[in-house]
Protein backbone atom coordinates (compact mmCIF):
# COMPACT_ATOMS: atom_id res chain seq x y z
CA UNK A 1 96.42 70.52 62.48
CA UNK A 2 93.09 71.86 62.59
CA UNK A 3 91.22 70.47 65.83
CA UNK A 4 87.45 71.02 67.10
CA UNK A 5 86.10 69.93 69.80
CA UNK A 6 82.30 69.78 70.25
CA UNK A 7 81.25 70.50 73.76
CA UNK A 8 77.98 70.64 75.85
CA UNK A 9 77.06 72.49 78.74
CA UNK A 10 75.10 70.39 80.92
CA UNK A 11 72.48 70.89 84.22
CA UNK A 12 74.46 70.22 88.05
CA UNK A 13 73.30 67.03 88.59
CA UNK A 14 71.75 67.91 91.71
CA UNK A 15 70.26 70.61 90.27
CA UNK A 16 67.84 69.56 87.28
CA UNK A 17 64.29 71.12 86.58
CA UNK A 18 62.10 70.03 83.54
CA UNK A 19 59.96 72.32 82.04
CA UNK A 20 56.22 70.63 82.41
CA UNK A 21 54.75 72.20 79.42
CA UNK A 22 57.56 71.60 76.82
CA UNK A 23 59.08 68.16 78.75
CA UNK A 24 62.66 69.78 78.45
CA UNK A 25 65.56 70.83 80.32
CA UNK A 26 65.13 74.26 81.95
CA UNK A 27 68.56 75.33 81.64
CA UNK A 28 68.43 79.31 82.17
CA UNK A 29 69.07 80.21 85.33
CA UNK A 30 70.15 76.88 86.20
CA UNK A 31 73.87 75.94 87.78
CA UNK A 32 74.99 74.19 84.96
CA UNK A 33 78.77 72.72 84.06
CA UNK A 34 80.76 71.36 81.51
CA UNK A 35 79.78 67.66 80.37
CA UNK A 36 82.53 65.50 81.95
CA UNK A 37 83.25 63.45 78.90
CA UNK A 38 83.64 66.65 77.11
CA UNK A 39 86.89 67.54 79.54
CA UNK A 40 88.47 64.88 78.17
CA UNK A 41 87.89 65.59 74.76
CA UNK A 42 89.36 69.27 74.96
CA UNK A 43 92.57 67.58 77.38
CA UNK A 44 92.80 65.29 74.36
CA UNK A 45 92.69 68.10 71.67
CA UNK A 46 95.48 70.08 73.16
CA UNK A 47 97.79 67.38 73.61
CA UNK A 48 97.35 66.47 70.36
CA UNK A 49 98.29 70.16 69.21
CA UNK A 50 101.20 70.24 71.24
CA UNK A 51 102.24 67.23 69.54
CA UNK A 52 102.24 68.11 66.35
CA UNK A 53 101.61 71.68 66.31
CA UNK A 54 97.50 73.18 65.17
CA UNK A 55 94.75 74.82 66.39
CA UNK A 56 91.77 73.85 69.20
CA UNK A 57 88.92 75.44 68.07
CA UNK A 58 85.96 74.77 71.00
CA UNK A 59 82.15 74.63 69.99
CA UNK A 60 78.87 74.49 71.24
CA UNK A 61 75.16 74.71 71.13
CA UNK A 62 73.36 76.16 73.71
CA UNK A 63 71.58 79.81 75.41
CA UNK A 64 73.83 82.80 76.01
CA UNK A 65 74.95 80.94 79.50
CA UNK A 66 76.78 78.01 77.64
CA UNK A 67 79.65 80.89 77.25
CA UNK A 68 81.30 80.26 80.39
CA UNK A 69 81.65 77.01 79.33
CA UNK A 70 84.06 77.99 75.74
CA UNK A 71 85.77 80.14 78.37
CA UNK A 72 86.65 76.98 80.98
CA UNK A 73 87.48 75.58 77.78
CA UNK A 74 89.78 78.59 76.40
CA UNK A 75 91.23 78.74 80.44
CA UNK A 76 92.66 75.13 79.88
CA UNK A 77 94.35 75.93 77.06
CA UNK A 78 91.76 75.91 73.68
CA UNK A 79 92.75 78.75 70.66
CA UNK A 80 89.13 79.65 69.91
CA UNK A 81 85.72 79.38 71.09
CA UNK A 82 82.16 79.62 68.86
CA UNK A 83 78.79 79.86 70.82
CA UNK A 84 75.88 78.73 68.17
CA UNK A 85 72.74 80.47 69.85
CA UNK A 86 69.75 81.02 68.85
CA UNK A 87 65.83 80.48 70.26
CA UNK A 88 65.07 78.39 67.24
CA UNK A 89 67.13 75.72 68.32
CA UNK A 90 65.27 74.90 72.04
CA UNK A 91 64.27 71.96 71.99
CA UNK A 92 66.47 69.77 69.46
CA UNK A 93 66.59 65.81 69.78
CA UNK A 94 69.83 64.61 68.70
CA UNK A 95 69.36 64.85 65.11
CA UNK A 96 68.93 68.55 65.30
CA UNK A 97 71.44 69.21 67.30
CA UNK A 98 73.82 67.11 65.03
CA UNK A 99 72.39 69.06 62.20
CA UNK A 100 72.80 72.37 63.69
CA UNK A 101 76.73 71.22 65.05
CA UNK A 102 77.06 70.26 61.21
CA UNK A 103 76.28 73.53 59.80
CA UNK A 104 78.80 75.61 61.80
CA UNK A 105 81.46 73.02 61.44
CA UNK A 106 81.12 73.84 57.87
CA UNK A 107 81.37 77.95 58.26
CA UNK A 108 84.37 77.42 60.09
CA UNK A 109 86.12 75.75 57.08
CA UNK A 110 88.87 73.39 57.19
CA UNK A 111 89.55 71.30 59.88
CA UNK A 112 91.27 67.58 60.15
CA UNK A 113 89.94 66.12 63.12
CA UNK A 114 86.80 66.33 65.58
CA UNK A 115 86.74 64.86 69.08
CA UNK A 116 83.36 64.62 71.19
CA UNK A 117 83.39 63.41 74.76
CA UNK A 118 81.33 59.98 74.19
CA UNK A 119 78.41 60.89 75.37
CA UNK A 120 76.41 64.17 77.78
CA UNK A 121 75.10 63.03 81.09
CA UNK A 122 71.69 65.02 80.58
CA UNK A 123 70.66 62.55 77.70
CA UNK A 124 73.35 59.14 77.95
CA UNK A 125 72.19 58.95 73.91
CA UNK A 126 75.88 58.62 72.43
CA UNK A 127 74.33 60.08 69.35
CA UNK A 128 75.55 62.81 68.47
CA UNK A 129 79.06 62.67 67.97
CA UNK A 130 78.27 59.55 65.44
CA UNK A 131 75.21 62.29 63.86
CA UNK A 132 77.92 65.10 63.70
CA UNK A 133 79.98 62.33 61.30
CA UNK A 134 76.95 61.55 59.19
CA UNK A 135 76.13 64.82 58.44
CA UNK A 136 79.83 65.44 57.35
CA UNK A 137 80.14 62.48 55.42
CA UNK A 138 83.90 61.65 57.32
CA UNK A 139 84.85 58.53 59.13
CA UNK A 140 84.16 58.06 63.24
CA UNK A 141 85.36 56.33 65.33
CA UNK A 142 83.39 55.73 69.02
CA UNK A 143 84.90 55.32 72.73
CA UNK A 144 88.72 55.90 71.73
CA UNK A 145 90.63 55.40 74.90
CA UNK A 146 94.16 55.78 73.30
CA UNK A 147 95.28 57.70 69.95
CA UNK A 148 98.28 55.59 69.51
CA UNK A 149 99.27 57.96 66.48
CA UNK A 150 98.50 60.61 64.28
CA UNK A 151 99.74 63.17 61.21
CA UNK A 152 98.35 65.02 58.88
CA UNK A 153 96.71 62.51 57.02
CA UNK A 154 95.37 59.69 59.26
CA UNK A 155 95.20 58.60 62.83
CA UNK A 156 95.44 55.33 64.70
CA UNK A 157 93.41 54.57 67.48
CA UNK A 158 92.42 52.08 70.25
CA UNK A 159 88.78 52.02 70.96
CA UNK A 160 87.06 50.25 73.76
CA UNK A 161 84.22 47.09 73.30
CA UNK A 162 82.50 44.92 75.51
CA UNK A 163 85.10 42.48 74.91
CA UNK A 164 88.24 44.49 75.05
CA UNK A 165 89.48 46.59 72.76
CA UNK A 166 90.15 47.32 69.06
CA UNK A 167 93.10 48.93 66.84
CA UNK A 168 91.36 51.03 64.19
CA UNK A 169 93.42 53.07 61.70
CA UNK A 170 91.52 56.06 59.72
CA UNK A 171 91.81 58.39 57.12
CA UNK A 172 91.56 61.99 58.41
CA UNK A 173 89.45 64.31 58.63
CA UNK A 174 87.65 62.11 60.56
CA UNK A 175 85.52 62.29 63.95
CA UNK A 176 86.45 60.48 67.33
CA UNK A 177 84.26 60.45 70.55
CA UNK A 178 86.37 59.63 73.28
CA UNK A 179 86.10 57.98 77.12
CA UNK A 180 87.84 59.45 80.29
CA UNK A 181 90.06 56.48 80.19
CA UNK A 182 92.22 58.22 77.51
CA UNK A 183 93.72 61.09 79.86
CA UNK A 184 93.59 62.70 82.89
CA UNK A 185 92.32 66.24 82.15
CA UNK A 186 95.02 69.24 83.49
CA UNK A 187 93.43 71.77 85.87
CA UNK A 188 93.25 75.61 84.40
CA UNK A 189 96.31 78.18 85.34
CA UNK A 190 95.92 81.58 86.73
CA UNK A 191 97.28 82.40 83.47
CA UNK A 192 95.08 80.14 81.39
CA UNK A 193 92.20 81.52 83.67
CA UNK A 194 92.92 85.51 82.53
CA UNK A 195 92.90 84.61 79.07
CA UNK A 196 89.93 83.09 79.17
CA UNK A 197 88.58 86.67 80.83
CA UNK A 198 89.70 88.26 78.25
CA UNK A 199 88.62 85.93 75.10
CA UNK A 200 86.47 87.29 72.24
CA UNK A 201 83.86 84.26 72.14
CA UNK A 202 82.07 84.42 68.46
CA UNK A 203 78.77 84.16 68.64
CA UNK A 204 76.47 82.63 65.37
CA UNK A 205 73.09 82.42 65.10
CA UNK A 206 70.65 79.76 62.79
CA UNK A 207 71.05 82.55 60.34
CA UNK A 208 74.56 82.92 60.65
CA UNK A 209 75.37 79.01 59.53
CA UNK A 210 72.79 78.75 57.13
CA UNK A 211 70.37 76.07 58.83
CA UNK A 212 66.99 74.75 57.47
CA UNK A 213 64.51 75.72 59.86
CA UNK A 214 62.63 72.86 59.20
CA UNK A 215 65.83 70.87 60.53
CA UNK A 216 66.58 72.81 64.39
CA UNK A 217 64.34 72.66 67.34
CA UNK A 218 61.71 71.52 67.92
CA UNK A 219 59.93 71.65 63.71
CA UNK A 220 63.41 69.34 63.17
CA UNK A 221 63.24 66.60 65.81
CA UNK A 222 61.76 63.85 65.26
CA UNK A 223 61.95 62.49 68.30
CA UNK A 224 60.11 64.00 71.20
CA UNK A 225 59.24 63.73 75.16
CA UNK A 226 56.08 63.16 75.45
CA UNK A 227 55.70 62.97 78.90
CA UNK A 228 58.07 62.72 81.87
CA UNK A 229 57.24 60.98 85.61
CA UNK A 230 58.42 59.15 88.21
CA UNK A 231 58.05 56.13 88.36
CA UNK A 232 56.07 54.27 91.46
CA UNK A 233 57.82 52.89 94.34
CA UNK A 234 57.47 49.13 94.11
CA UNK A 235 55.56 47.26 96.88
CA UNK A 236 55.35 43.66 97.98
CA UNK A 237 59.27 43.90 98.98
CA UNK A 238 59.76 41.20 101.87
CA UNK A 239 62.86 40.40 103.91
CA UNK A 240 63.89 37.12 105.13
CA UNK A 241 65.75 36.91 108.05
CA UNK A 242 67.10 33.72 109.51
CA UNK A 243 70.34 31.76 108.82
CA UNK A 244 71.56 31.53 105.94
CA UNK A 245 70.23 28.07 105.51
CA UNK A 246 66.67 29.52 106.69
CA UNK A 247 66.68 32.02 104.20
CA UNK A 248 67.95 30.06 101.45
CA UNK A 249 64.83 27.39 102.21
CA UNK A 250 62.70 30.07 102.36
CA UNK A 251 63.71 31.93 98.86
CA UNK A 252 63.26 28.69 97.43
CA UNK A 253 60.09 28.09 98.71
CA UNK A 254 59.32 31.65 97.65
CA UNK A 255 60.77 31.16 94.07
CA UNK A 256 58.55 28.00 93.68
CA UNK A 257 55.11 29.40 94.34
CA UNK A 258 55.86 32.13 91.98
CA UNK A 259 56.94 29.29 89.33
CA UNK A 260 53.88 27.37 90.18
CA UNK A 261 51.40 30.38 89.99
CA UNK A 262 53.16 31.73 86.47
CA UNK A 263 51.86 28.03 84.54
């Protein structure tokens, strides 16, 4: 079975800097990690290949830097590892970078299954798993936290809601973005870890995959920031102190007046 798994390298959350001209992530030179969600996609994609036997193949957009990421991903046990790079892509929204994810999916050839982490804690969008899908024409399926079972021709899954869960059987190829409820992800071996040293990581450019260059970056997305801030601290905060009976008269009282001033 032929598996990718799209990953993101993302800023250290302590450690984020936006660019104020352009509104976007300054990621060169910045400490940067793997996307959490995304270590559970690539834990997910090997077990499934030692299941039934395959290939992990480990993607990504992203600058020259986003290669130590394919090789944390290659240390932990992934076959292969593809860095798409190129200028022309700073600045994609989600639809670009769906786009662009699209187009080297489809120079790497056959495959039967993608898994995404659910979403990359830079953006929180959840979008572009479900875009990568779209642009493939193939079945998804969001927030798996079990594959229950799966061949060479489709896969049952459960998938989390706000109510519980659901069973969803699909025809594969298909695409699955998955939670960290599925698995615990294993930690890398010193032998996983000199492998990963040692790993060819192919590198494509816009060129290399054929994109529109009126679809990546900046020219392709749609959406845009248009300004980023802080927002200001709120004011008028007061605290009531008292028994609990005192400050539940008082609250009401409190509650009233701003009822009574609102009609």
């Amino acid at each position: 079975m032929n598996i990718i798994v799209c990953i993101k390298q993302v800023p250290d959350t302590a450690d984020i800097r936006i660019d104020p001209k352009t509104n976007t992530l300054i990621r060169e030179g910045v400490a940067s990690i793997v996307n959490p969600y995304d270590m559970y996609a690539i834990e997910e994609a090997i077990r499934i290949r030692e299941k039934v036997g395959g290939k992990v193949t480990v993607l990504t957009m992203g600058p020259p830097q986003a290669e130590s990421a394919l090789r944390e991903a290659i240390s932990l046990g992934s076959d292969e590892a593809i860095l798409v790079t190129d200028k022309a892509f700073a600045g994609s929204d989600t639809l670009a970078t769906s786009y662009t994810l699209a187009r080297a999916i489809n120079k790497i050839g056959s495959f039967d299954l993608i898994i995404c982490g659910k979403q990359a804690m830079d953006g929180d969008t959840a979008q572009v798993g479900p875009g990568v899908s779209v642009q493939l024409n193939i079945p998804q399926v969001t927030f798996v936290k079990k594959v229950e079972k799966i061949d060479q021709s489709c896969a049952r899954v459960e998938r989390m809601t706000e109510e519980g869960f659901e069973i969803v059987e699909t025809p594969l190829p298909c695409l699955l973005t998955v939670v960290k409820e599925i698995n615990e992800p294993r930690l890398a071996s010193l032998k996983g870890k000199m492998r990963a040293k040692k790993a060819e990581i192919i590198t494509w450019s816009s060129k290399d995959i054929q994109a529109d260059s009126e679809r990546i970056g900046l020219t392709g997305s749609p959406t845009q920031v248009i300004k980023i801030f802080s927002p200001p601290p709120r004011k008028g905060s007061q605290i009531l102190e008292g028994s609990t009976e005192e400050v539940v008269a008082k609250l009401t009282g409190a509650l009233k007046d701003i009822i009574a001033g609102c009609k």
